[in-house]
C-alpha atoms as a PDB file:
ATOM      1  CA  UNK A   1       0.000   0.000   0.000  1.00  0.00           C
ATOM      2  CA  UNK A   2       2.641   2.475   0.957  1.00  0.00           C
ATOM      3  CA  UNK A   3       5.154   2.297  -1.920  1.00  0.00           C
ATOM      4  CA  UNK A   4       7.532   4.598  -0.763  1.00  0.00           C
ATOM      5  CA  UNK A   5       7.764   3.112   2.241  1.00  0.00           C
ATOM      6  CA  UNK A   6      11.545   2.538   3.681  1.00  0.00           C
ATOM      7  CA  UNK A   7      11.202  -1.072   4.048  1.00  0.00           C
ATOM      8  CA  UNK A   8       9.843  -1.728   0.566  1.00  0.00           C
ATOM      9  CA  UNK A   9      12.370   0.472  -1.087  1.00  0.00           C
ATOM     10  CA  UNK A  10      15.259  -1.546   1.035  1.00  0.00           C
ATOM     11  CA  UNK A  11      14.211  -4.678   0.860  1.00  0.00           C
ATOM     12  CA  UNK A  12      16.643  -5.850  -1.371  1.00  0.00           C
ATOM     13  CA  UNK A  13      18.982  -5.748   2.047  1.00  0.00           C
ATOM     14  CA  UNK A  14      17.261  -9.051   2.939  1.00  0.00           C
ATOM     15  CA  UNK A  15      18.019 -10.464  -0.356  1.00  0.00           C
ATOM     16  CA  UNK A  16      21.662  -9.842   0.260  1.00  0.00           C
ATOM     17  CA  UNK A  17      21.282 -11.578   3.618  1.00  0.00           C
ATOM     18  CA  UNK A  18      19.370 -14.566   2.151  1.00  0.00           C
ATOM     19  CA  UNK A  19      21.859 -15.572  -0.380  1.00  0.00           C
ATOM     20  CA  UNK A  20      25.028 -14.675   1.133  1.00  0.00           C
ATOM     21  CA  UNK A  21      26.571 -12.500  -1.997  1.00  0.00           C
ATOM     22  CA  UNK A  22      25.798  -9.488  -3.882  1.00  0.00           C
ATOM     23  CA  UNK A  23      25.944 -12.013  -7.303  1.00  0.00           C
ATOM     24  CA  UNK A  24      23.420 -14.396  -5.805  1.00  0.00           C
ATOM     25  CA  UNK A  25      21.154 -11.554  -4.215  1.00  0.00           C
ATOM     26  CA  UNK A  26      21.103  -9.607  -8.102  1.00  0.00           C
ATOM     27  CA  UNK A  27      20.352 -13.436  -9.256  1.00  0.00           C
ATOM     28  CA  UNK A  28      17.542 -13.908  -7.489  1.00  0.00           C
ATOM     29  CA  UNK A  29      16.344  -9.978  -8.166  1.00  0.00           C
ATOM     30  CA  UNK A  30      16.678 -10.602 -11.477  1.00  0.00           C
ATOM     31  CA  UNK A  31      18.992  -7.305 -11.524  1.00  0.00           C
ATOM     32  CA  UNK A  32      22.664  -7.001 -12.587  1.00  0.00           C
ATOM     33  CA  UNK A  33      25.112  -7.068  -9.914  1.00  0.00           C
ATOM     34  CA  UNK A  34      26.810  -3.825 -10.275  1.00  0.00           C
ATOM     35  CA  UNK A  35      23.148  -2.060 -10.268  1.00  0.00           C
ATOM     36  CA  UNK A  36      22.539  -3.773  -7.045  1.00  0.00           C
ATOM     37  CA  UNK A  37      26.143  -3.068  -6.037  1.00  0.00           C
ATOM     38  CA  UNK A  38      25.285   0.457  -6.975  1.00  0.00           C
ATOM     39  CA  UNK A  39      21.534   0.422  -4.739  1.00  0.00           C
ATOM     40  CA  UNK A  40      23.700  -0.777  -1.999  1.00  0.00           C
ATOM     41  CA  UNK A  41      26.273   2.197  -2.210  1.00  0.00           C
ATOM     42  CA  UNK A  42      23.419   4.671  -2.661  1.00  0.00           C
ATOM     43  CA  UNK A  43      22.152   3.527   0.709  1.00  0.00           C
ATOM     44  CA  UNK A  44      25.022   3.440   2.871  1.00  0.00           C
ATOM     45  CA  UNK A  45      26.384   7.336   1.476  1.00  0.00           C
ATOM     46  CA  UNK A  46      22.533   8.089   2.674  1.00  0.00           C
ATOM     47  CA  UNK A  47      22.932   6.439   6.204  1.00  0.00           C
ATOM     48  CA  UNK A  48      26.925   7.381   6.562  1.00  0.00           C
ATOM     49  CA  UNK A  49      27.582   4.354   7.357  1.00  0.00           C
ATOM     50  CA  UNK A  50      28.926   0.819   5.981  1.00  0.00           C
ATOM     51  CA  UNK A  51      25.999  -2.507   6.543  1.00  0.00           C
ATOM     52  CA  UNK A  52      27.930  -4.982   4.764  1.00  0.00           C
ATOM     53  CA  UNK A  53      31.301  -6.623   5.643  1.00  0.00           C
ATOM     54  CA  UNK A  54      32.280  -7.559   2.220  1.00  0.00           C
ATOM     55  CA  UNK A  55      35.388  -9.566   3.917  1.00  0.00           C
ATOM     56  CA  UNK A  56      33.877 -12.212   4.827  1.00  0.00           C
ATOM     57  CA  UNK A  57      31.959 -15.083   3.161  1.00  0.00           C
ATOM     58  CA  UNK A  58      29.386 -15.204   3.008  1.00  0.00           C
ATOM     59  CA  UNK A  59      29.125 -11.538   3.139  1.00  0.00           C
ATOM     60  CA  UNK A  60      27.946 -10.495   6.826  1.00  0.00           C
ATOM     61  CA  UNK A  61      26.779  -7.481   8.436  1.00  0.00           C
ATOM     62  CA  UNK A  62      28.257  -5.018  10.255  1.00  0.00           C
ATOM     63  CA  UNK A  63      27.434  -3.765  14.129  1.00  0.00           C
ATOM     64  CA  UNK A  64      25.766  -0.991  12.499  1.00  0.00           C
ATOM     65  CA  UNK A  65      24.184  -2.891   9.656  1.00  0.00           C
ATOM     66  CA  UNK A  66      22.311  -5.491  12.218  1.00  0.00           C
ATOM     67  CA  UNK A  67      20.873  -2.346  13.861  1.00  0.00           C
ATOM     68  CA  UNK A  68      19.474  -1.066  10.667  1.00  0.00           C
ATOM     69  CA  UNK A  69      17.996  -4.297  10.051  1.00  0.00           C
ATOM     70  CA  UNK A  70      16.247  -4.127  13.019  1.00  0.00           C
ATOM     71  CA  UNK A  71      14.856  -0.757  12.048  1.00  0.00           C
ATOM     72  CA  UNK A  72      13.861  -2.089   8.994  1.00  0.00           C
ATOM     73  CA  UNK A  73      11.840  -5.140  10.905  1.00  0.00           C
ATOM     74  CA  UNK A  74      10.051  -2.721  13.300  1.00  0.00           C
ATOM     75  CA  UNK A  75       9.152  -0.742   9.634  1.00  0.00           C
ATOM     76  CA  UNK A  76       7.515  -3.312   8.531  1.00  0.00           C
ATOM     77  CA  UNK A  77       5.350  -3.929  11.773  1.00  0.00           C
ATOM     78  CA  UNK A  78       4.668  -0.705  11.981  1.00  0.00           C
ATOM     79  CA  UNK A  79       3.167   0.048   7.881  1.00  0.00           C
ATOM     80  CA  UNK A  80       1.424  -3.856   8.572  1.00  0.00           C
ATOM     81  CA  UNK A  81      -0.421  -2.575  11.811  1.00  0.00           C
ATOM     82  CA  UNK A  82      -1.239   0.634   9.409  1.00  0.00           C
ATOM     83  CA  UNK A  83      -2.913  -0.909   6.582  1.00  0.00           C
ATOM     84  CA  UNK A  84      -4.240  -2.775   8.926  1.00  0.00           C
ATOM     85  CA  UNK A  85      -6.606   0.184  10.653  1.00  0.00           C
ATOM     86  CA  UNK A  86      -7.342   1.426   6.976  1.00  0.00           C
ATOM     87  CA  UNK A  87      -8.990  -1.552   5.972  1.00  0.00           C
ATOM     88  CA  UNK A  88     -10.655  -1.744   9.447  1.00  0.00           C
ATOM     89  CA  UNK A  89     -11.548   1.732   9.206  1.00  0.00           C
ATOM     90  CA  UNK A  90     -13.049   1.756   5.608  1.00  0.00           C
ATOM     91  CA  UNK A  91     -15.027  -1.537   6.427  1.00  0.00           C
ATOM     92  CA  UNK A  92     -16.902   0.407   8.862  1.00  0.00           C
ATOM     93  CA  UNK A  93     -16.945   3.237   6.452  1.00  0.00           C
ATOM     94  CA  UNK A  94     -18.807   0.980   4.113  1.00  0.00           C
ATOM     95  CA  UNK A  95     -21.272  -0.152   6.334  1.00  0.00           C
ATOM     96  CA  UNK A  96     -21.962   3.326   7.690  1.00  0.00           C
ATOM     97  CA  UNK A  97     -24.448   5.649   6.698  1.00  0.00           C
ATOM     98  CA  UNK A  98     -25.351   8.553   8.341  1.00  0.00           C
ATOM     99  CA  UNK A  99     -28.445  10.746   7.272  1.00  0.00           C
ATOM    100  CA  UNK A 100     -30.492  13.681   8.356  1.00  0.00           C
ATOM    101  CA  UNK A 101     -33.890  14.953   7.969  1.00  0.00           C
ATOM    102  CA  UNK A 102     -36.621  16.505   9.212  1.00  0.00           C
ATOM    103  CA  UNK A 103     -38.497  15.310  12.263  1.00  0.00           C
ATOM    104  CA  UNK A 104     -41.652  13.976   9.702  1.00  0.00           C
ATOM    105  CA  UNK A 105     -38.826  12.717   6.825  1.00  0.00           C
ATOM    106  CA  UNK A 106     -37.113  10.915   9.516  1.00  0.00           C
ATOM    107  CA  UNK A 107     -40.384   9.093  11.170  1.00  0.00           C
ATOM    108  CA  UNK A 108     -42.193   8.624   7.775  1.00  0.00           C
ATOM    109  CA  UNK A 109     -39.297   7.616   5.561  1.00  0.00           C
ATOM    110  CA  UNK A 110     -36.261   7.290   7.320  1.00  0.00           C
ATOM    111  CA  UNK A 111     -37.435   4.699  10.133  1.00  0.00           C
ATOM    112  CA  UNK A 112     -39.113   2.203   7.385  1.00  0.00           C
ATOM    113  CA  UNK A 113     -36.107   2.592   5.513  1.00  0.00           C
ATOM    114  CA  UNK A 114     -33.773   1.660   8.438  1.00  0.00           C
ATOM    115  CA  UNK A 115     -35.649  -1.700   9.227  1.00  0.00           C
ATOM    116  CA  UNK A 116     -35.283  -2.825   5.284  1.00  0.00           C
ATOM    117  CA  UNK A 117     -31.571  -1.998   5.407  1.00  0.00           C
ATOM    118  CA  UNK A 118     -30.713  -3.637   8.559  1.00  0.00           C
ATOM    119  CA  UNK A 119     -32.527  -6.820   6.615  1.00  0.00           C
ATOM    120  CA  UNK A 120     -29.978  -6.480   4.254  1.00  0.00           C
ATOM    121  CA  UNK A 121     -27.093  -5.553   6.026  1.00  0.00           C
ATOM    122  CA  UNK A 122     -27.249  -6.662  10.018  1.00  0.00           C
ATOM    123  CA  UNK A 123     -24.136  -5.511  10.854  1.00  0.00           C
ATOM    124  CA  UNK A 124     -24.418  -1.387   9.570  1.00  0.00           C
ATOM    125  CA  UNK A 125     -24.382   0.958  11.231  1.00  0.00           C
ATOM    126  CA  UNK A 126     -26.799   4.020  10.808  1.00  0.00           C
ATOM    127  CA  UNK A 127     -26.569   7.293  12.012  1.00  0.00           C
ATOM    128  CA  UNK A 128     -29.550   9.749  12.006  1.00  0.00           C
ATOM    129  CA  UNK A 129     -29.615  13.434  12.982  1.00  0.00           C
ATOM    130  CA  UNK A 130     -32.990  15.289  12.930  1.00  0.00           C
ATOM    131  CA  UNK A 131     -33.388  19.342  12.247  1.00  0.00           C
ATOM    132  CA  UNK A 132     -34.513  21.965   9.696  1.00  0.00           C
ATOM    133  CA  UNK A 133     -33.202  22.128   6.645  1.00  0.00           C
ATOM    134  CA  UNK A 134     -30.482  25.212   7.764  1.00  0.00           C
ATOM    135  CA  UNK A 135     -28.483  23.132  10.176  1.00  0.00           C
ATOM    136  CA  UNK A 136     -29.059  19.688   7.815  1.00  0.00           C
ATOM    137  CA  UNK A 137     -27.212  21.967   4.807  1.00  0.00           C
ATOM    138  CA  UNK A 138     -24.390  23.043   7.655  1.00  0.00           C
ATOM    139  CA  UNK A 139     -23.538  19.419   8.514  1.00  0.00           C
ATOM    140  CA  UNK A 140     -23.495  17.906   5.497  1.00  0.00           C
ATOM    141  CA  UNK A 141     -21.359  20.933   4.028  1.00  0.00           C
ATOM    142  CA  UNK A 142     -18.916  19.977   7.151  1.00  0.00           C
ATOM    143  CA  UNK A 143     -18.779  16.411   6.077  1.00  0.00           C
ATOM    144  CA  UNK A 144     -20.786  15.590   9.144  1.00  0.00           C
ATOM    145  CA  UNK A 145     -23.563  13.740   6.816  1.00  0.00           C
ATOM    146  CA  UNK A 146     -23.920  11.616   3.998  1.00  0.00           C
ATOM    147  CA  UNK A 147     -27.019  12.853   2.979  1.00  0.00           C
ATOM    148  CA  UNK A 148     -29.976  14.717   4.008  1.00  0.00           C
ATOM    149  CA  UNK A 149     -33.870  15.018   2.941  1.00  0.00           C
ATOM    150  CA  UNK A 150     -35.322  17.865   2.265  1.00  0.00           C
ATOM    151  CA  UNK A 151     -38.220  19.703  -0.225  1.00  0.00           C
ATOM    152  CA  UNK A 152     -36.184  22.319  -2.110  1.00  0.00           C
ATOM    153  CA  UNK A 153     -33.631  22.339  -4.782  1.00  0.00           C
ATOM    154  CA  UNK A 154     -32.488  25.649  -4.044  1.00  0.00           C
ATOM    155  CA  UNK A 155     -29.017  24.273  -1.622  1.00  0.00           C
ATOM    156  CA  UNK A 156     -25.770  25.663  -2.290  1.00  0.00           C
ATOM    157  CA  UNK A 157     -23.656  25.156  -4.972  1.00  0.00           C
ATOM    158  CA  UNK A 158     -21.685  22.299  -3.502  1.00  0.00           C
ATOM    159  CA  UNK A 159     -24.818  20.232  -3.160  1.00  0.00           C
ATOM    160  CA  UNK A 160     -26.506  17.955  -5.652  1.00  0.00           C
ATOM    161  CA  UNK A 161     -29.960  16.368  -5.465  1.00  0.00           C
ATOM    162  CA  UNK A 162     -31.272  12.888  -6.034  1.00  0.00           C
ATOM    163  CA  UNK A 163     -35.323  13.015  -6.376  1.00  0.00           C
ATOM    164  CA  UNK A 164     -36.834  10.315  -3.707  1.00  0.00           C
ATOM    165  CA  UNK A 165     -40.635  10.731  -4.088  1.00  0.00           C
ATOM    166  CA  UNK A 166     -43.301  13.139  -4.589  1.00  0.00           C
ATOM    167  CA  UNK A 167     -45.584  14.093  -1.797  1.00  0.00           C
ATOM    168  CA  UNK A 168     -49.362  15.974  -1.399  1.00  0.00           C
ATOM    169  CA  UNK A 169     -50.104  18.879   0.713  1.00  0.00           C
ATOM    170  CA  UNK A 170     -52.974  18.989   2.715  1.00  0.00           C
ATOM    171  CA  UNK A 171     -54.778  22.040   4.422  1.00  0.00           C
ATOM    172  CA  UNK A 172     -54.812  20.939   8.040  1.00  0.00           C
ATOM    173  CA  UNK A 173     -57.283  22.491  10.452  1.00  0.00           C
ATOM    174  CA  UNK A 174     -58.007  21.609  14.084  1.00  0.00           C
ATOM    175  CA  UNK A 175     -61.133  19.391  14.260  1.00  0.00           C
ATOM    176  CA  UNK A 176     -62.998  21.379  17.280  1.00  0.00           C
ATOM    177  CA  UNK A 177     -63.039  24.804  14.573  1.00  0.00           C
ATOM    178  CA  UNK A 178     -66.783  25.305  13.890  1.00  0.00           C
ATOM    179  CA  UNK A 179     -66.332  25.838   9.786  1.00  0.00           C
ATOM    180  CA  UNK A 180     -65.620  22.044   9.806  1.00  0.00           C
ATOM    181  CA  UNK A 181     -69.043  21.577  10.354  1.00  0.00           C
ATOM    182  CA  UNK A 182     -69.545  23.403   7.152  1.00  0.00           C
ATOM    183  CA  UNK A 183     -66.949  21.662   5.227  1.00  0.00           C
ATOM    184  CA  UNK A 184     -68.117  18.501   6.101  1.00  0.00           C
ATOM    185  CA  UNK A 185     -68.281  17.275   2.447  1.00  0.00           C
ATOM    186  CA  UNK A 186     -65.168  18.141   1.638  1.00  0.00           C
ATOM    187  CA  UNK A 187     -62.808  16.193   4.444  1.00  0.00           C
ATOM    188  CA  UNK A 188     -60.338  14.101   3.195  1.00  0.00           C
ATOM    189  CA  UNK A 189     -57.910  11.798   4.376  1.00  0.00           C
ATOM    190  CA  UNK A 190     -54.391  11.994   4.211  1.00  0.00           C
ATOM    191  CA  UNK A 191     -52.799  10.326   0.913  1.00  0.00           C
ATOM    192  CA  UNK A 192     -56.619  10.516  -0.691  1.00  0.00           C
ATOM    193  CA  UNK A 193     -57.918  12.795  -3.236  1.00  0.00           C
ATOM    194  CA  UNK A 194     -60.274  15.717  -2.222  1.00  0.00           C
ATOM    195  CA  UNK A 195     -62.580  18.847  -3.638  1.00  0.00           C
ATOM    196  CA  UNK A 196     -61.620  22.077  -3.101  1.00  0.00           C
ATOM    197  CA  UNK A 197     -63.562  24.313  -1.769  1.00  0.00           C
ATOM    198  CA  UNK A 198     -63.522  28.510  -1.179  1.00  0.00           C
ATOM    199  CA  UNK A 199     -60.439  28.820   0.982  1.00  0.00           C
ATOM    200  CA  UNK A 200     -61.723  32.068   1.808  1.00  0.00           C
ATOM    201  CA  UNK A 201     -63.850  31.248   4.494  1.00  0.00           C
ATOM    202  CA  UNK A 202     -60.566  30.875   6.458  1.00  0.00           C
ATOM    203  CA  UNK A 203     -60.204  34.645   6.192  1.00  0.00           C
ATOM    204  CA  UNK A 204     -59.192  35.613  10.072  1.00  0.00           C
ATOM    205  CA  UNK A 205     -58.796  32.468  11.269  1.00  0.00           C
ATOM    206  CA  UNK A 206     -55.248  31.673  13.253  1.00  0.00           C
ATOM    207  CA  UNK A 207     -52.489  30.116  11.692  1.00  0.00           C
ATOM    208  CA  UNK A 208     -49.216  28.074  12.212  1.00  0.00           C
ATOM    209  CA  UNK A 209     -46.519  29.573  10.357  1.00  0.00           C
ATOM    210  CA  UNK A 210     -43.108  27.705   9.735  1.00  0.00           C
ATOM    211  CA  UNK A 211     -39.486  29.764   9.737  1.00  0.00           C
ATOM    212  CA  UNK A 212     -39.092  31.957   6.476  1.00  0.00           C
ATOM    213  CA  UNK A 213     -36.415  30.036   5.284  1.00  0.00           C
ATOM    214  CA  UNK A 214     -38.218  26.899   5.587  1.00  0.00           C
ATOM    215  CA  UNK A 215     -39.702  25.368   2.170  1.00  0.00           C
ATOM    216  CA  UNK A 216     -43.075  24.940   3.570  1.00  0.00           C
ATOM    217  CA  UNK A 217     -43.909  28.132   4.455  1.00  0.00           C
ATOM    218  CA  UNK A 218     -43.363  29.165   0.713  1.00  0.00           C
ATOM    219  CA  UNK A 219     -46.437  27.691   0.019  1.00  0.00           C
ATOM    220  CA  UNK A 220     -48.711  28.662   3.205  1.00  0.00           C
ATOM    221  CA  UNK A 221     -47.219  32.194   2.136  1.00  0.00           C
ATOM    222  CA  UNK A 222     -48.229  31.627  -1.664  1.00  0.00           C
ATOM    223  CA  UNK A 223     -51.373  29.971  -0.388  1.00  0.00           C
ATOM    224  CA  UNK A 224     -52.475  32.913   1.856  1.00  0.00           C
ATOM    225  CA  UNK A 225     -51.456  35.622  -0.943  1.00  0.00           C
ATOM    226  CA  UNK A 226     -53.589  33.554  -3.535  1.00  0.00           C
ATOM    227  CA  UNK A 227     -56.575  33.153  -1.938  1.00  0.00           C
ATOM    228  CA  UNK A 228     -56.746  36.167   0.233  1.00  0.00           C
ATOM    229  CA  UNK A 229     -56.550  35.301   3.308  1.00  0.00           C
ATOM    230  CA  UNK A 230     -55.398  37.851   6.335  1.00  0.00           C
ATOM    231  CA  UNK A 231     -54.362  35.429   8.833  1.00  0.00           C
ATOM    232  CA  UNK A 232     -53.985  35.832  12.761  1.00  0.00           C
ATOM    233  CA  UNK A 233     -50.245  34.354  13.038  1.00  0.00           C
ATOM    234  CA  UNK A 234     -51.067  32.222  16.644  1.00  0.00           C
ATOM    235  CA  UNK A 235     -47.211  30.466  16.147  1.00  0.00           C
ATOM    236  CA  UNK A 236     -44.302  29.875  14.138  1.00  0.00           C
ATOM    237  CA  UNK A 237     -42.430  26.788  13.960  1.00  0.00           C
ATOM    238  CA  UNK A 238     -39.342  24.962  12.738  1.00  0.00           C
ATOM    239  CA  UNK A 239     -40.348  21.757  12.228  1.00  0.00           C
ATOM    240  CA  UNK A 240     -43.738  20.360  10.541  1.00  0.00           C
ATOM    241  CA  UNK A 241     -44.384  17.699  13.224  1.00  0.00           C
ATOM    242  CA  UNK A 242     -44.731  20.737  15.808  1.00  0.00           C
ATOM    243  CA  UNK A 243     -46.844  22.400  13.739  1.00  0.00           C
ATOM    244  CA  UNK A 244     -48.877  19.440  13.997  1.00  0.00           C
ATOM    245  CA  UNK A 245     -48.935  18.851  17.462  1.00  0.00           C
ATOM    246  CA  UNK A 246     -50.457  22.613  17.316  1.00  0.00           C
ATOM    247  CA  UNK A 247     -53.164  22.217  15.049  1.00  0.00           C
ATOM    248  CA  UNK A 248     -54.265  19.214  17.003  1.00  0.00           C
ATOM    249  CA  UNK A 249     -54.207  21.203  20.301  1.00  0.00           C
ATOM    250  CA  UNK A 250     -56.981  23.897  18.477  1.00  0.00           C
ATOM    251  CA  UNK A 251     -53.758  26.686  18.028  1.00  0.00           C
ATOM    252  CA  UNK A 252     -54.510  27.264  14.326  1.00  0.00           C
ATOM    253  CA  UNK A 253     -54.770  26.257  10.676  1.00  0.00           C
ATOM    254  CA  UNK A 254     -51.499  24.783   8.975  1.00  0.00           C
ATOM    255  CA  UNK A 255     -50.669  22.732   5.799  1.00  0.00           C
ATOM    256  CA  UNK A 256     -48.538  19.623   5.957  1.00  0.00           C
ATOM    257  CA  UNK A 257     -47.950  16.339   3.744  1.00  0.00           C
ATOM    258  CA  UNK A 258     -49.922  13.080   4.024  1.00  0.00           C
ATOM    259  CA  UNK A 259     -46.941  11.042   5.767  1.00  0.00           C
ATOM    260  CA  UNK A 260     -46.651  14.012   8.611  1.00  0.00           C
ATOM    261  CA  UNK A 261     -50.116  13.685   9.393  1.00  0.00           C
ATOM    262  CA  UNK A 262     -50.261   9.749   9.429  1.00  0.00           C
ATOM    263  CA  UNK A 263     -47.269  10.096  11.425  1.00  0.00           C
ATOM    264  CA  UNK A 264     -48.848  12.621  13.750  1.00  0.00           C
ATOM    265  CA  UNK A 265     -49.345  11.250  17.123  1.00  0.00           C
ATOM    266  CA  UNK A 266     -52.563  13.389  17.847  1.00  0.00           C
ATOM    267  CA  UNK A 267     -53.903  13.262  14.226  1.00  0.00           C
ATOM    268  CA  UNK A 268     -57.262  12.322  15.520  1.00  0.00           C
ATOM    269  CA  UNK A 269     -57.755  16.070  16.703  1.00  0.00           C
ATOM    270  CA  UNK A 270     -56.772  17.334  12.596  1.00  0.00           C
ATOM    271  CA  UNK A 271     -59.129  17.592   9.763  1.00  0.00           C
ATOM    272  CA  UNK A 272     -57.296  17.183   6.430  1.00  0.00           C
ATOM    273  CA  UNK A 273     -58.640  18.596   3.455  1.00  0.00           C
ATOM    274  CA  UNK A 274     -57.515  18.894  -0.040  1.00  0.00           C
ATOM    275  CA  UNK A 275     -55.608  21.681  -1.893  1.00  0.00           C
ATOM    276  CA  UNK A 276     -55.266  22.736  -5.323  1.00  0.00           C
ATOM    277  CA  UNK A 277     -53.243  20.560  -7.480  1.00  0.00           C
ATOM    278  CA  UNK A 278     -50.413  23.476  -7.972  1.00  0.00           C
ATOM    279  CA  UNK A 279     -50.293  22.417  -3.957  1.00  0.00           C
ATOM    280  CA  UNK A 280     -49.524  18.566  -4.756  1.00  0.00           C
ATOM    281  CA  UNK A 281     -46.980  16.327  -5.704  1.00  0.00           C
ATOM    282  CA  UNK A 282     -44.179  18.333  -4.111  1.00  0.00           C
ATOM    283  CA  UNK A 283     -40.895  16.758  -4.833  1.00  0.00           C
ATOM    284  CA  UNK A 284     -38.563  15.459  -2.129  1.00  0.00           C
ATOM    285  CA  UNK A 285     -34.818  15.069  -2.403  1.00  0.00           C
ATOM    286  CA  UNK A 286     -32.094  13.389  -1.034  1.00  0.00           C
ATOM    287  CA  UNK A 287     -29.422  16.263  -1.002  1.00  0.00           C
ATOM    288  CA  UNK A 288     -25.427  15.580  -0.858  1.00  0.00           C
ATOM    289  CA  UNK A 289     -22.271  17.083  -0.791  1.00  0.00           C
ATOM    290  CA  UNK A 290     -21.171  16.724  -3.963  1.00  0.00           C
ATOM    291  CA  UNK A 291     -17.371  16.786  -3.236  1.00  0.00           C
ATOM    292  CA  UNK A 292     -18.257  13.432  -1.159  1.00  0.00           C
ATOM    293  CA  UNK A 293     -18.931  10.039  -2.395  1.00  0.00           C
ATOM    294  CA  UNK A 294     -21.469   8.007  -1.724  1.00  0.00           C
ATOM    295  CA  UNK A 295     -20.772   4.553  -0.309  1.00  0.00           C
ATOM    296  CA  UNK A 296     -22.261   1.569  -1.552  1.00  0.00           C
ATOM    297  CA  UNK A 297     -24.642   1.067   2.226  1.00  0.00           C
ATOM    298  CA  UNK A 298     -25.823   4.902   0.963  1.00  0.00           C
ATOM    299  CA  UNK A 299     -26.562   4.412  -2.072  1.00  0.00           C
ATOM    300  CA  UNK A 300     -28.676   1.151  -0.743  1.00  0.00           C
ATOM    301  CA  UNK A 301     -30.456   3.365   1.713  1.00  0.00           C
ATOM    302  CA  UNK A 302     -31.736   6.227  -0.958  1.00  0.00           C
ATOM    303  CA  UNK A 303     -32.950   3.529  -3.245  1.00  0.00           C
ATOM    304  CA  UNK A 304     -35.013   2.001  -0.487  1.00  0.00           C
ATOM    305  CA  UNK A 305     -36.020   5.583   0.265  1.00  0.00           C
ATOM    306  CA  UNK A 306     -37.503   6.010  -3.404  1.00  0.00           C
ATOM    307  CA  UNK A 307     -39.430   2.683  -3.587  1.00  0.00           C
ATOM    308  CA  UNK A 308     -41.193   3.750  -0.397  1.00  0.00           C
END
């Protein structure tokens, strides 16, 4: 592995040792004498000092040539222990993955995903760090994650995209609000098709806002500005599965996909309904540094992310 190491570039010392004679040790390198004679030289003007006894027969080393040897020995042990940890290191490399998403991604997808991988490979090990799409692009741009999901293509330069699914929106309002009594014909459920109806009875009412930055809030903004609707702004969170647990508890009116609400723990208290279809099939991506290459065990993972 380490070609330039000192041992493998003196080995031919051992050679000389084996067969007694610098004519026997070229034999057996299947090199001249004099250019071993001439390797030889080279190394002991380097050192300063003389290995060989070339008096005797067979040729013998010097004091200072049986310490060198020694050196050499203790060379080797130490580049074999080396390569050693490499290999052990990358093994564990390859059966390593270590992604991030979203508190909804990472209970939705993510979980499933982990079961069906650890079918496949028992013995990987998977890492998984939850948090908003900010501090998912910060890791992974540190090398601190192999991948992340998220719902926009608009990630820095360094990071490419591989498309995982597509995912529906749905308007989510607290069940005890009095208009669901009026939009009784038009409740849904989550992953099912729906009617629209005229969002604009919504004028007023509270809502659950996500972080500016956040993809999501894109379209409750676009939402809001397309229909007309003034809200009352009752909370703003950073992660969908909050925003939830809010709607739920009567706080306000949100929008979330299918697999957050199935995966909301308190999704009895939510009424789902549909939006328009310029509100559906919202793309999600596995993102990834692209100065970082995916191992085998990750490339596994997002293909068992994408057949769902």
């Amino acid at each position: 592995m380490l070609t330039d190491n000192e041992f493998v570039k003196n080995s031919f010392i051992f050679s000389i040792i084996e067969n007694g004679s610098l004519t026997k040790a070229a034999r057996a390198l299947k090199i001249s004498q004099p250019a071993l004679s001439m390797k030889l030289g080279k190394l002991e003007d380097s050192l300063g000092l003389s290995l060989f006894n070339r008096d005797t027969s067979p040729i013998s080393l010097t004091a200072e040539g049986l310490a060198y040897v020694d050196y050499l020995k203790k060379q080797k042990v130490i580049m074999t222990e080396f390569e050693t940890s490499v290999e052990l290191l990358h093994n564990r490399q390859s059966h390593r993955v270590c992604v991030g998403g979203p508190d909804v991604y990472v209970n939705s997808l993510v979980v499933h995903a982990v079961r069906q991988l650890r079918e496949s490979v028992p013995n990987c090990v998977i890492e998984i760090k939850n948090g908003s799409q900010q501090s998912l692009t910060a890791l992974a741009e540190q090398g601190n994650l192999d991948f992340f999901i998220c719902t926009s293509e608009n990630l820095p330069e360094v990071f490419r995209t591989i498309p995982l699914r597509k995912e529906r929106l749905y308007l989510c309002l607290p069940s005890g609000l009095s208009v669901n009594e009026q939009l009784r014909d038009y409740l849904t459920a989550p992953g099912e098709p729906g009617s629209c109806f005229d969002y604009t009875v919504l004028d007023g009412y509270p809502f659950i806002f996500m972080e500016e930055n956040q993809p999501l809030q894109k379209n409750i903004s676009r939402f809001l500005e397309e229909y007309r609707i003034s809200p009352v702004v009752h909370a703003r969170v950073n992660q969908v599965s909050t925003g939830l647990e809010l709607v739920a508890a009567g706080e306000g009116v949100f929008m979330a996909s299918a697999a957050a609400v199935r995966a909301c723990a308190s999704r009895e208290g939510i009424c789902t309904y549909a939006l328009p279809e310029s509100y559906t099939d919202r793309q999600i991506y596995a993102a990834c540094n692209r100065h970082h290459e995916l191992s085998g065990i990750c490339l596994k993972m997002i293909s068992l992310l994408q057949e769902g």
